[in-house]
Protein backbone atom coordinates (compact mmCIF):
# COMPACT_ATOMS: atom_id res chain seq x y z
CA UNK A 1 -134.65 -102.37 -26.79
CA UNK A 2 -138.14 -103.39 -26.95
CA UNK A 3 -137.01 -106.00 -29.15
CA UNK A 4 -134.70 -107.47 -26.52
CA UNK A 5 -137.37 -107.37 -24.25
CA UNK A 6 -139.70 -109.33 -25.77
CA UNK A 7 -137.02 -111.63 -26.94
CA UNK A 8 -136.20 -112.73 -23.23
CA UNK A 9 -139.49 -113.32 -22.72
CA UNK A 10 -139.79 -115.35 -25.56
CA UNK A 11 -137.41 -117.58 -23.87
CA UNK A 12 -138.20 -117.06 -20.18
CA UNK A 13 -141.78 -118.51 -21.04
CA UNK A 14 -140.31 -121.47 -22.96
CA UNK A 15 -137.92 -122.21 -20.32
CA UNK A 16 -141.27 -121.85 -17.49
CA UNK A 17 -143.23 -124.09 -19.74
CA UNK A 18 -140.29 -126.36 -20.36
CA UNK A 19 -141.59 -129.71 -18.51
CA UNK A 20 -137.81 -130.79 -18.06
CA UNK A 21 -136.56 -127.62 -16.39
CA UNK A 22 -139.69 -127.57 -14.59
CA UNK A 23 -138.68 -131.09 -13.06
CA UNK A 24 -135.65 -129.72 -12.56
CA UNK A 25 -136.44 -127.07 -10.59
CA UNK A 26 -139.14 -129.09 -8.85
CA UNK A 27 -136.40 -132.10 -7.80
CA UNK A 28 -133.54 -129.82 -6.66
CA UNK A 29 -135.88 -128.39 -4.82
CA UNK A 30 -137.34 -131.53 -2.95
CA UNK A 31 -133.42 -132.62 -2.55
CA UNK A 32 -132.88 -129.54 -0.66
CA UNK A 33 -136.01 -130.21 1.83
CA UNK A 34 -134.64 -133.51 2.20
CA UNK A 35 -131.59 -132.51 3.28
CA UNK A 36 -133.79 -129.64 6.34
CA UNK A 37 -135.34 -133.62 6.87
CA UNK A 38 -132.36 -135.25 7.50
CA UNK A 39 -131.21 -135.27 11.35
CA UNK A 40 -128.00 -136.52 10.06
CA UNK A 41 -127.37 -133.13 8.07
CA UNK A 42 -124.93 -131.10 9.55
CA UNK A 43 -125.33 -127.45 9.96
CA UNK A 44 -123.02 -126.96 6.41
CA UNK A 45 -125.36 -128.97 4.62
CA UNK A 46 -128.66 -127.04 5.75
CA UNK A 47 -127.12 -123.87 5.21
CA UNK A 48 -125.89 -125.27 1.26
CA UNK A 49 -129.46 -126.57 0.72
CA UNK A 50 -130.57 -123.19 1.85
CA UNK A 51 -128.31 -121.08 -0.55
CA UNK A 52 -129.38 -123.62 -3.55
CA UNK A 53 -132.79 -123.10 -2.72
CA UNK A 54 -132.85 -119.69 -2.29
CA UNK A 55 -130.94 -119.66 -5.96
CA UNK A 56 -133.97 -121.56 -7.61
CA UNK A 57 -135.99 -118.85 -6.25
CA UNK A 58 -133.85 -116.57 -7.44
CA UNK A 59 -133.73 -118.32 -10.83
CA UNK A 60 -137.00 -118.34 -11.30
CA UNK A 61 -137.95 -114.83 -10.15
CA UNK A 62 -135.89 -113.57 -12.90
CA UNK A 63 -137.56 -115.46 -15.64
CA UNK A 64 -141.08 -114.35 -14.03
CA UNK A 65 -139.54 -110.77 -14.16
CA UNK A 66 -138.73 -110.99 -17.78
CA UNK A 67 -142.50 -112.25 -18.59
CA UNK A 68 -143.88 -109.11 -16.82
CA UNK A 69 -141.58 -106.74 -18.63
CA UNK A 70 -143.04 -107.35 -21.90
CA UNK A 71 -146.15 -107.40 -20.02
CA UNK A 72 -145.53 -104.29 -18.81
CA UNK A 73 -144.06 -102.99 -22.31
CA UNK A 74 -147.31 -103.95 -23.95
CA UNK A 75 -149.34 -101.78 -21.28
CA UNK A 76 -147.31 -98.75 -21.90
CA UNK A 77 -148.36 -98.85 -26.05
């Protein structure tokens, strides 16, 4: 188990460092202020922006969360 642990934060931490997914991240998220911007967006497309948006969030959250549980793993030794 701990193994598992500290194998998805292996990767969550590669993927956070990752400068591609990180301008990934960073661009969807700018398209989906652009769209909050635009006075020509209709309600559908503010409320789509807001579920992708809130799904980066999301996205990353649970790659933060999988760097603290090894941190937290490593505290309980």
């Amino acid at each position: 188990m701990s193994q598992d642990i500290r194998q998805r934060a292996a990767r969550a931490r590669t993927l956070l460092a990752d400068d591609t997914f990180k301008e990934a991240v960073q661009d969807l998220k700018q398209l989906q202020v652009n769209v909050f911007l635009n006075p020509a967006s209709t309600v559908e497309d503010r409320e789509e922006a807001h579920h992708i948006a809130g799904a980066l969030s999301k996205i990353e959250q649970y790659l933060q969360s999988a760097v603290m549980d090894e941190k937290m793993l490593d505290r309980r030794k």
